[in-house]
Protein backbone atom coordinates (compact mmCIF):
# COMPACT_ATOMS: atom_id res chain seq x y z
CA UNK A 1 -59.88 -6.86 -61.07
CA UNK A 2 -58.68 -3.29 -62.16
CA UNK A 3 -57.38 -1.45 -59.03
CA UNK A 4 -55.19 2.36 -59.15
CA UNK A 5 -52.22 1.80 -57.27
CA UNK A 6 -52.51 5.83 -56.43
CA UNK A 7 -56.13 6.26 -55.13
CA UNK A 8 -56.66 3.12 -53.85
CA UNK A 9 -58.39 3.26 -50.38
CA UNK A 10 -58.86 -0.12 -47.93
CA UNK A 11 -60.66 -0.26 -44.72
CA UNK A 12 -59.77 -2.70 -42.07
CA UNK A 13 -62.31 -4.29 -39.13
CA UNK A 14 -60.61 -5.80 -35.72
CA UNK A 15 -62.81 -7.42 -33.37
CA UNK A 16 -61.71 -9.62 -30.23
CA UNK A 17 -63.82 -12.85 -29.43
CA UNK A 18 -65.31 -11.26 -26.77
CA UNK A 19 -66.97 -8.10 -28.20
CA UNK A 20 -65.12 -5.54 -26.17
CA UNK A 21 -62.64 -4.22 -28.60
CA UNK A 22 -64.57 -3.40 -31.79
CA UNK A 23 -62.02 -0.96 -34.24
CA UNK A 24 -61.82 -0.04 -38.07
CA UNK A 25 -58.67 1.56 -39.75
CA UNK A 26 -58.61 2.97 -43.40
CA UNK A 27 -55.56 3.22 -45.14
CA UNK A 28 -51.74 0.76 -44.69
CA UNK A 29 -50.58 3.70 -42.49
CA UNK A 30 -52.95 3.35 -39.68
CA UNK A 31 -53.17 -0.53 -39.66
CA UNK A 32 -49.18 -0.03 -39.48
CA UNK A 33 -49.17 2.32 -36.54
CA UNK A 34 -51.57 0.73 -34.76
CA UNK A 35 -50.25 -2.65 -35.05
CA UNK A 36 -46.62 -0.96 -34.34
CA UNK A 37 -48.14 0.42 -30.62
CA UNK A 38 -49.45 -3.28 -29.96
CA UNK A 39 -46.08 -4.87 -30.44
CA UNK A 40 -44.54 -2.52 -28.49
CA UNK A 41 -47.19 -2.94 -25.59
CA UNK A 42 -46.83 -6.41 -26.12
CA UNK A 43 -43.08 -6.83 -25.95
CA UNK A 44 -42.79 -5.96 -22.06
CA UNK A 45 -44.59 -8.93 -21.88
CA UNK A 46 -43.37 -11.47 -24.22
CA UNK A 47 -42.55 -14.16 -21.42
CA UNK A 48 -45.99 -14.26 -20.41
CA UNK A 49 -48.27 -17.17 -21.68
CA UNK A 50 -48.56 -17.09 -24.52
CA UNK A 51 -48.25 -13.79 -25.83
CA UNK A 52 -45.28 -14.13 -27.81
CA UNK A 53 -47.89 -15.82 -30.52
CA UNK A 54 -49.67 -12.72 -30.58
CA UNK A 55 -46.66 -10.79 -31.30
CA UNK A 56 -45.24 -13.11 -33.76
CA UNK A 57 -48.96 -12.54 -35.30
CA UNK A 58 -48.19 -8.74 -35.45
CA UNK A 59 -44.86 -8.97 -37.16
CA UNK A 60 -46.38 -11.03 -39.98
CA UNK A 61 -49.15 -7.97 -40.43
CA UNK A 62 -46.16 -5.95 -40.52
CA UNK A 63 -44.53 -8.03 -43.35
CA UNK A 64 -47.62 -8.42 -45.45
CA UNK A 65 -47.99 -4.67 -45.05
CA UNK A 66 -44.32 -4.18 -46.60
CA UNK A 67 -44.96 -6.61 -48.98
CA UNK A 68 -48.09 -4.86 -50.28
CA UNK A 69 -46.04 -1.09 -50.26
CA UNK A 70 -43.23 -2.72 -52.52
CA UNK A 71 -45.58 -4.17 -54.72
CA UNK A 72 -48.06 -0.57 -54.88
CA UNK A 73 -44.36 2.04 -54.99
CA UNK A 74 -43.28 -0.01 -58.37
CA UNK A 75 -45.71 0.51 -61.43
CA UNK A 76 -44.18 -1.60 -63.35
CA UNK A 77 -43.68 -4.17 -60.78
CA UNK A 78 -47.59 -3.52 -59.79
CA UNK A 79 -49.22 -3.69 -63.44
CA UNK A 80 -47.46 -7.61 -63.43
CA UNK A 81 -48.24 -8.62 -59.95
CA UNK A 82 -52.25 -7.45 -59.99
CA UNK A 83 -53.06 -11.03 -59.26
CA UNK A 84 -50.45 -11.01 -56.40
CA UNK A 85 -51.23 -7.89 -55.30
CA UNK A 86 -54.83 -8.59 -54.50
CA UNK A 87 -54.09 -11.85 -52.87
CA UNK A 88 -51.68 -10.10 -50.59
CA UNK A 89 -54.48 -7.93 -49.45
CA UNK A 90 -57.11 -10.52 -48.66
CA UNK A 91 -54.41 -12.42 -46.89
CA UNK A 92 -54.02 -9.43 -45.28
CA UNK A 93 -58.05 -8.72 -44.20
CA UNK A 94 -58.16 -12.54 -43.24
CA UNK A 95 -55.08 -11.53 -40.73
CA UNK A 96 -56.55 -8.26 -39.29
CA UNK A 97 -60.19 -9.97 -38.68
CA UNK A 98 -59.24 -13.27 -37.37
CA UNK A 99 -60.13 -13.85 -33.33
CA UNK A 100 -57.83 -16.39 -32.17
CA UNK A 101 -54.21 -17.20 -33.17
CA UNK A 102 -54.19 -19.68 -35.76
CA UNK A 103 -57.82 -20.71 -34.91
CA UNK A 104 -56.72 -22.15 -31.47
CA UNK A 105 -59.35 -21.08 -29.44
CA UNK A 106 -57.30 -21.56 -26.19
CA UNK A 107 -55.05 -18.35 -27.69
CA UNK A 108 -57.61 -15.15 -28.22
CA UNK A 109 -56.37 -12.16 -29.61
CA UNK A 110 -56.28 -9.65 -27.26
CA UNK A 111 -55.54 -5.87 -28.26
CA UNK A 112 -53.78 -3.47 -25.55
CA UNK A 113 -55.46 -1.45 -22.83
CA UNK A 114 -57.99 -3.75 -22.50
CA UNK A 115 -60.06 -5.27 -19.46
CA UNK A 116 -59.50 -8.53 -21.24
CA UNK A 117 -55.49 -7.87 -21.25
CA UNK A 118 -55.00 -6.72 -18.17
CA UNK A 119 -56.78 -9.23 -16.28
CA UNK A 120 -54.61 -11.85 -18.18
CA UNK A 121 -51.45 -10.18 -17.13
CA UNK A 122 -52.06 -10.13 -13.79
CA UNK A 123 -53.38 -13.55 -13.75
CA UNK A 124 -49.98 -14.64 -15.86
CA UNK A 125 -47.69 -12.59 -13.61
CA UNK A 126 -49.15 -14.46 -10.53
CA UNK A 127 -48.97 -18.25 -12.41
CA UNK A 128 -48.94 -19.20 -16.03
CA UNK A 129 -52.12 -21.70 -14.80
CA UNK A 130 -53.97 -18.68 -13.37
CA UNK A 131 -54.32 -17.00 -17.04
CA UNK A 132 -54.91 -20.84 -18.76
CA UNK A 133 -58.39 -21.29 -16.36
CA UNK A 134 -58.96 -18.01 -17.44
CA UNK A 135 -59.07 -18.47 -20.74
CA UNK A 136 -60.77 -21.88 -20.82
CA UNK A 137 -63.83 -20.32 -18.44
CA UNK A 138 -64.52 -17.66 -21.03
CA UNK A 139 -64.47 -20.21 -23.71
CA UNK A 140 -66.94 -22.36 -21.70
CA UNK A 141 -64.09 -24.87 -20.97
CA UNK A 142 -64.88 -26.55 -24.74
CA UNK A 143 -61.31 -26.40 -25.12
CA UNK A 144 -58.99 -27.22 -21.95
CA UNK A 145 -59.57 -28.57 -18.47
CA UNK A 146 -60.07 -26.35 -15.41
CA UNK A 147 -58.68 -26.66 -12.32
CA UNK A 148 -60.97 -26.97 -9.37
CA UNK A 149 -57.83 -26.32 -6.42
CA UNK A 150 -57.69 -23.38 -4.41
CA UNK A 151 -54.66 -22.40 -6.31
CA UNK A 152 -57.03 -21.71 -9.55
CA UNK A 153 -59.75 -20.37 -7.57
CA UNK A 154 -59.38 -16.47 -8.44
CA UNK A 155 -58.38 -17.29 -11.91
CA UNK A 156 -61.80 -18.63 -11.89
CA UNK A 157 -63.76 -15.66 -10.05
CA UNK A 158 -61.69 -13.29 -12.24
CA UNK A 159 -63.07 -14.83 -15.46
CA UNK A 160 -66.78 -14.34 -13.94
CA UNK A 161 -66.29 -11.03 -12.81
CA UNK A 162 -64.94 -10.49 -16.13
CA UNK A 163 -67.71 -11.55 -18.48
CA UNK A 164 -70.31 -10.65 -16.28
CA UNK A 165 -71.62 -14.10 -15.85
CA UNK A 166 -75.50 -13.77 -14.61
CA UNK A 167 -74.99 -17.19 -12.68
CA UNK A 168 -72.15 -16.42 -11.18
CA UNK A 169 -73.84 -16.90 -7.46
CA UNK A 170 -75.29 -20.34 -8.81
CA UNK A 171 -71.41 -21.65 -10.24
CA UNK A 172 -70.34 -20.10 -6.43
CA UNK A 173 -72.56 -22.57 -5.03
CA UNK A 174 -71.78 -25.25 -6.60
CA UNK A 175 -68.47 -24.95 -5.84
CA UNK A 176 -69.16 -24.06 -2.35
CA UNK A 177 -68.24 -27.56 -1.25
CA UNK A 178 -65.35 -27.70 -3.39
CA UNK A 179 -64.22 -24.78 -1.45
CA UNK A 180 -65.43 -25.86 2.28
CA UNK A 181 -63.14 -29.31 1.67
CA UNK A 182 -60.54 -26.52 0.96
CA UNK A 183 -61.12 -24.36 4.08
CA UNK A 184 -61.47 -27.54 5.79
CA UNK A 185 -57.64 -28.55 4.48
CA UNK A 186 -56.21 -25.58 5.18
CA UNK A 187 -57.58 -25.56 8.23
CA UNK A 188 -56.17 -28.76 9.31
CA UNK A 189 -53.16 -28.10 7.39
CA UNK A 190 -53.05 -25.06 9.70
CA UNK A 191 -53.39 -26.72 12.74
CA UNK A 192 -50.86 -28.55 12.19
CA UNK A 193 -48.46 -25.81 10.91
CA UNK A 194 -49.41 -24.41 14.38
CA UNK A 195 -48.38 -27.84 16.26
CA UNK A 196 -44.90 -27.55 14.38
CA UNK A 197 -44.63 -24.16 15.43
CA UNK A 198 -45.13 -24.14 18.64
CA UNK A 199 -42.25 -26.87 18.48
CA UNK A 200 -39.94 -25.33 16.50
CA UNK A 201 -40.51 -22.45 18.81
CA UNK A 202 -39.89 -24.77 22.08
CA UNK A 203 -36.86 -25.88 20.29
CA UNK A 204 -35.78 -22.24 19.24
CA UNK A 205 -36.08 -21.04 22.97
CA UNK A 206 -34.21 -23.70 24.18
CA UNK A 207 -31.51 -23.33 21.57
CA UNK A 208 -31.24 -19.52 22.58
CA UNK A 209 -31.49 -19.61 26.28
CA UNK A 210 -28.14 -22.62 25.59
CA UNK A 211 -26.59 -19.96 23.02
CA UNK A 212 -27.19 -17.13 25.53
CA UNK A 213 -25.46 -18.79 27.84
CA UNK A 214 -23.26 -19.47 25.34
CA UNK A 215 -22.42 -16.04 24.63
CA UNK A 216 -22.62 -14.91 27.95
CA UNK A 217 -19.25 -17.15 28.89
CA UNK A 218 -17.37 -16.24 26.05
CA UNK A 219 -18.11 -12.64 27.08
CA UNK A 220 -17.02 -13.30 30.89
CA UNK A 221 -13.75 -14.90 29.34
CA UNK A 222 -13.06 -12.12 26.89
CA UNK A 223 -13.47 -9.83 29.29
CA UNK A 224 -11.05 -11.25 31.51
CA UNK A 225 -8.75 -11.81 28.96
CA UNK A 226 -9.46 -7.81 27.57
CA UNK A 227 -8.23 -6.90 31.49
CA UNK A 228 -5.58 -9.24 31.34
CA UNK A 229 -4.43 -7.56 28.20
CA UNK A 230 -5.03 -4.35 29.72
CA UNK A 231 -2.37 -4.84 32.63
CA UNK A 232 -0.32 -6.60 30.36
CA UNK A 233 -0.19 -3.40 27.80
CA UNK A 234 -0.04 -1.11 30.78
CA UNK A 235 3.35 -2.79 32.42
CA UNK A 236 5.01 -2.79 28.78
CA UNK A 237 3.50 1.15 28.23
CA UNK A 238 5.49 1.77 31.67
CA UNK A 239 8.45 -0.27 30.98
CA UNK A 240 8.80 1.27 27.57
CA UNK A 241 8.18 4.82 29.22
CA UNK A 242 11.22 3.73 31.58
CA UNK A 243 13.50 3.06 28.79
CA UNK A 244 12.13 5.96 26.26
CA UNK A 245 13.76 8.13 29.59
CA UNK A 246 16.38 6.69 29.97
CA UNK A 247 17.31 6.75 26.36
CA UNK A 248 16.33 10.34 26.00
CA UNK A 249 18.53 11.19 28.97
CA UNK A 250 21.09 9.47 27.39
CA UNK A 251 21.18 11.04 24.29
CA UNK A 252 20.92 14.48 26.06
CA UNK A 253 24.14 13.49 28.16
CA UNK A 254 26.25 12.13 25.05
CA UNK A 255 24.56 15.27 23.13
CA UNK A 256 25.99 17.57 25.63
CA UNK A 257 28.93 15.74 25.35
CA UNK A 258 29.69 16.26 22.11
CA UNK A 259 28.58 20.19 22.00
CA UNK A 260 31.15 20.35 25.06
CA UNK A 261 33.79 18.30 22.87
CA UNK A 262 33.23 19.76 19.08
CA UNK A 263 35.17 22.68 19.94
CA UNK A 264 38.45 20.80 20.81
CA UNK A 265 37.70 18.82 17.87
CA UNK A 266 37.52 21.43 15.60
CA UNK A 267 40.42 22.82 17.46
CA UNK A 268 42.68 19.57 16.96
CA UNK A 269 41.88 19.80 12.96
CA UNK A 270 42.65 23.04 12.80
CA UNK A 271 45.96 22.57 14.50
CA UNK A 272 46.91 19.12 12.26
CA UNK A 273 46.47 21.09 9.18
CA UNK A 274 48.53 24.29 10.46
CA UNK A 275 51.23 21.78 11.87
CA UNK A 276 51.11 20.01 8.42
CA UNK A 277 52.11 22.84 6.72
CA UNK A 278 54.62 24.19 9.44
CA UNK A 279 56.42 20.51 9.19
CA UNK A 280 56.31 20.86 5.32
CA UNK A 281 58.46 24.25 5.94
CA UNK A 282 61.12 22.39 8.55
CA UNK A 283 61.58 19.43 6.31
CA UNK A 284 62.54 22.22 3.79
CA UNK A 285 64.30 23.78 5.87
CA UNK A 286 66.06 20.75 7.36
CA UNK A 287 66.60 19.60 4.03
CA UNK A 288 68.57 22.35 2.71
CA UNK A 289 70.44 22.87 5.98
CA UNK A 290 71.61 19.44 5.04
CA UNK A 291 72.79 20.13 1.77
CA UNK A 292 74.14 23.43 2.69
CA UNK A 293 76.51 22.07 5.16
CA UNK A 294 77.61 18.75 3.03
CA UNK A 295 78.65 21.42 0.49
CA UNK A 296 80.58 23.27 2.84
CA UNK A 297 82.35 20.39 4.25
CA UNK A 298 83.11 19.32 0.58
CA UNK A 299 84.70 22.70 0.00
CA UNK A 300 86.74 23.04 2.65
CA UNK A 301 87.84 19.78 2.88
CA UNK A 302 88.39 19.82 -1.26
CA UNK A 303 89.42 23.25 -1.52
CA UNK A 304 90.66 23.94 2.15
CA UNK A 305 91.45 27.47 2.86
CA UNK A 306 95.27 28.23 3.70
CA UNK A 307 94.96 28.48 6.86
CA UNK A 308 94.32 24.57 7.10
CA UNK A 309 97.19 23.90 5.29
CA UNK A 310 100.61 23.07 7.18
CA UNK A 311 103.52 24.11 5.51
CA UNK A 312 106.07 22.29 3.78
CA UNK A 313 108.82 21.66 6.39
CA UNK A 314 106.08 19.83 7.97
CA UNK A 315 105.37 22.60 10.96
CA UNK A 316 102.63 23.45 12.82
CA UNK A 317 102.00 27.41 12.57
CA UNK A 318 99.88 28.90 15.24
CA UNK A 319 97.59 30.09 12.16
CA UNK A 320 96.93 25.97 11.52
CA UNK A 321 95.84 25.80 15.07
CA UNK A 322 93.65 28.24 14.42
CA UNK A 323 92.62 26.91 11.70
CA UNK A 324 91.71 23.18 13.32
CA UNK A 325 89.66 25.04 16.30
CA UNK A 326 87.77 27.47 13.42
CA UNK A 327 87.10 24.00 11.64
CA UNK A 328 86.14 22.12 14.70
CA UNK A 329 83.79 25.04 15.92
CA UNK A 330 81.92 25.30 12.16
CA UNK A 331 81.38 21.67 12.58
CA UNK A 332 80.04 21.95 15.90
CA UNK A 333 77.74 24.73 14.93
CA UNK A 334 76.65 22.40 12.17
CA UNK A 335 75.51 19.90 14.21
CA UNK A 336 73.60 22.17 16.46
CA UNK A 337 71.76 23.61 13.72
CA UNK A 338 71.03 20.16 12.40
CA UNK A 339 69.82 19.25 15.72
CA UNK A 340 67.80 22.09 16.08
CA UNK A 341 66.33 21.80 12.96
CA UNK A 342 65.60 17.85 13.06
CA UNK A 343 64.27 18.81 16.78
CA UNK A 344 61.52 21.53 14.76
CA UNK A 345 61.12 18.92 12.01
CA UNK A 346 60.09 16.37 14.08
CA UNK A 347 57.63 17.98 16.15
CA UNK A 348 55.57 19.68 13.99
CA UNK A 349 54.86 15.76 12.93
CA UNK A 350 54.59 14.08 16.36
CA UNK A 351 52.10 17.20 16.72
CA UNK A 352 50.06 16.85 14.10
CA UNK A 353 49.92 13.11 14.55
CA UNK A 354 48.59 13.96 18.28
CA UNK A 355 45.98 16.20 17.34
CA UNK A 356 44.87 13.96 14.43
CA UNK A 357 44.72 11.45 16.97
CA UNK A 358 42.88 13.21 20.06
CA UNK A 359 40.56 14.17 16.98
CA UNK A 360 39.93 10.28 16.49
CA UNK A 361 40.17 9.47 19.65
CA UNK A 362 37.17 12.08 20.70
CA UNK A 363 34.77 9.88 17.92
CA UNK A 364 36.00 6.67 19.45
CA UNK A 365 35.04 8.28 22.78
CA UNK A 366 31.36 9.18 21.98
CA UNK A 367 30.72 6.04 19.84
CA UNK A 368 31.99 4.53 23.06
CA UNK A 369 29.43 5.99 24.76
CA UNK A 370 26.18 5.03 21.99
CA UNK A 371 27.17 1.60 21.92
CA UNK A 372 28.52 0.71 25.31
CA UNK A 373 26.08 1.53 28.24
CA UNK A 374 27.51 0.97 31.40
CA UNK A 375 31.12 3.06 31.01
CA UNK A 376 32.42 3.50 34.66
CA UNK A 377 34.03 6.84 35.46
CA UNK A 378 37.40 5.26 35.75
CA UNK A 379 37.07 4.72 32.05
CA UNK A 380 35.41 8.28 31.20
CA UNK A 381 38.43 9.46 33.36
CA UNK A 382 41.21 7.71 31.63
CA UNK A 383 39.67 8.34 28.08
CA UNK A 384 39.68 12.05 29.14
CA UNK A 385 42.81 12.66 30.36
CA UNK A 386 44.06 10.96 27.22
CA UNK A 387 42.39 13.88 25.37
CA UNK A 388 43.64 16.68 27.26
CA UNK A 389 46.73 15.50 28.49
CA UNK A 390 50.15 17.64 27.60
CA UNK A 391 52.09 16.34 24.65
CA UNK A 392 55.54 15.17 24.90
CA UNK A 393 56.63 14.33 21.73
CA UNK A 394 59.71 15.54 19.80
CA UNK A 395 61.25 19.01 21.33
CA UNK A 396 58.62 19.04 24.26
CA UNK A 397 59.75 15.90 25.49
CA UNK A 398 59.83 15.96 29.03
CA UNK A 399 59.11 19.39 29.56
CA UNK A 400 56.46 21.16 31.47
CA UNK A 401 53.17 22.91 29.89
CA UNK A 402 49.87 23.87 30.54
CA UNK A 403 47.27 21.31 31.30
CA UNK A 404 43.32 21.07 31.85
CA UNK A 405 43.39 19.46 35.57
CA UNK A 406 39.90 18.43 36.64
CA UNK A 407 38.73 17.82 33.24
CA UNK A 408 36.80 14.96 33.73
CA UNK A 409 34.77 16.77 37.08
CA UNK A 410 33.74 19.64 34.94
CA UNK A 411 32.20 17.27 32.38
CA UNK A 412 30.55 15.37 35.53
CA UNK A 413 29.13 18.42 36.61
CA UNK A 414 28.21 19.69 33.02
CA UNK A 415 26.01 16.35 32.21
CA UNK A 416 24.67 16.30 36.07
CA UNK A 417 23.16 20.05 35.21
């Protein structure tokens, strides 16, 4: 058989079993595309009886149609596989025209955007058992068993409707008393349901009047419990109001406090830094009058001037009698500058320790106050007197000066305002 791989034309015929798809494609391009749309239709419903056979059907087309491309493309490969060639393309015609899937008659081919499809669809999305009866009724049950339960029933009427089945009214009547023993089951089958019901509905009243009741004591007790926690709440709110007062009044009295008391402070560290250096310029001072007046004892004493001396017949001159008193007076002076100077010296630190210490003692006084709450005012009184008492250290000892009398009363009324 001589056939021209270029101009070769074939023609292709696909029927169904049931004579309502009838369609004839010419050329491997339109068998291709057709059979491409069918697989494609076919996969959204490949878990559906037993439609994955037909689409395992169309992919073999497919691969006979590749097979017979390869072969037809190659000349070469063509002009040594004519036998082949022609085989493949009967194997191919058999394919296209055959009506059932491997000549089971149970599996039809059915194309897409059919009556025949649909209707199996639906009856496969509902139960796999549906689309079987269907099936076996249009193949005049030669191949399968039909079920006669109500469950099959409209698999049944579908496949009459379907193929337009002239004795449709006569197969209705014969299963007429099929279906009044079914009516008459469901009917019993109802009554009964109905029996349970109405007990199940007994017992479901009677469960929800006892959970009502139920419900309606836990909500009395939580309520109770709610106003209980309400009062409780309440009494803490005011309690905790109470003390947020009294600590903000508090704060505002130690706060006034210590705006009426940073002044002296600043004050007192002022004055321990100026007294610091003033006691730095005493001990100097002191220092060198001590050194000055060790050298002038040494010299006279060493190198004494003649009007110490006593001459050498052993006589007293008036001039040595001068002499003794001038020596006795330097000496005297000596010591009272000393004195004087030790009296300066030693101030300036007793001073400056004083106002470091009032400084100090001012912090103890309002840390005092945070941390201890009930401070009489014979405490207050004492603390503040030691603040602004008069100093008597050093060369004030003793001595009068100005002080701050009813200190403690003007703070009193400061904080009561």
């Amino acid at each position: 058989m001589a056939i021209d791989e270029q101009n070769f034309v074939l023609e292709f015929r696909l029927e169904d079993n049931f004579g309502e798809f009838s369609k004839t494609l010419k050329g491997l391009d339109n068998l291709s595309d057709f059979i491409e749309k069918e697989s494609n239709y076919w996969s959204k419903f490949n878990n559906l009886g037993y439609i994955n056979s037909i689409i395992y059907r169309n992919d073999e087309i497919q691969k006979l149609i590749k097979s017979i491309r390869d072969i037809a493309e190659n000349k070469k490969q063509f002009s040594q596989n004519e036998k082949q060639f022609v085989e493949k393309i009967n194997t191919l015609q058999s394919k296209v025209s055959e009506k059932h899937i491997n000549g089971r008659s149970e599996m039809p081919i059915m194309y897409s955007n059919t009556e025949l499809a649909e209707t199996y669809i639906s009856l496969a999305s509902i139960e796999a058992n549906y689309a079987e009866n269907f099936i076996n009724y249009l193949n005049n049950n030669r191949n399968g068993h039909i079920q006669t339960n109500y469950k099959s029933l409209i698999s049944l009427i579908s496949a009459a409707v379907y193929r337009g089945d002239i004795n449709f009214s006569q197969r209705a009547i014969k299963y007429e008393n099929k279906i009044r023993v079914i009516v008459d089951e469901y009917k019993n089958n109802l009554d009964k349901f109905s029996n349970e019901s109405n007990e199940i509905k007994s017992k479901f009243i009677s469960e929800f009047k006892d959970r009502k009741e139920e419900i309606k004591n836990w909500f009395e007790k939580e309520k109770k419990y709610i106003e209980s926690e309400k009062n409780r709440i309440g009494t803490e709110f005011t309690e905790l109001k109470k003390f947020a007062e009294g600590k903000v009044n508090e704060n505002e009295h130690l706060f006034r406090e210590k705006l009426m008391l940073e002044k002296p402070v600043e004050h007192w560290e002022t004055r321990a830094k100026y007294l610091e250096r003033e006691n730095k310029k005493w001990l100097f001072t002191f220092g060198m009058g001590i050194a000055i007046a060790i050298i002038a004892l040494t010299a006279i004493l060493y190198f004494p001037p003649d009007i110490f001396k006593v001459g050498l017949d052993g006589k007293i001159k008036l001039e040595n009698i001068k002499g003794v008193i001038l020596f006795v007076s330097i000496l005297s002076l000596f010591g009272i500058f000393i004195k004087v100077l030790s009296k300066l010296t030693f101030s300036n630190i007793h001073l400056m320790r004083d106002a470091e210490e009032r400084k100090m003692l001012t912090y103890f006084y309002l840390s005092l106050k945070v941390e201890t709450k009930d401070m009489g005012d014979e405490e207050r009184k004492l603390i503040l007197q030691s603040l602004f008492s008069t100093a008597d250290f050093g060369i004030l000892t003793k001595e009068s000066g100005p002080t701050m009398p009813g200190i403690t009363e003007l703070i009193k009324s400061v904080n009561g305002h």
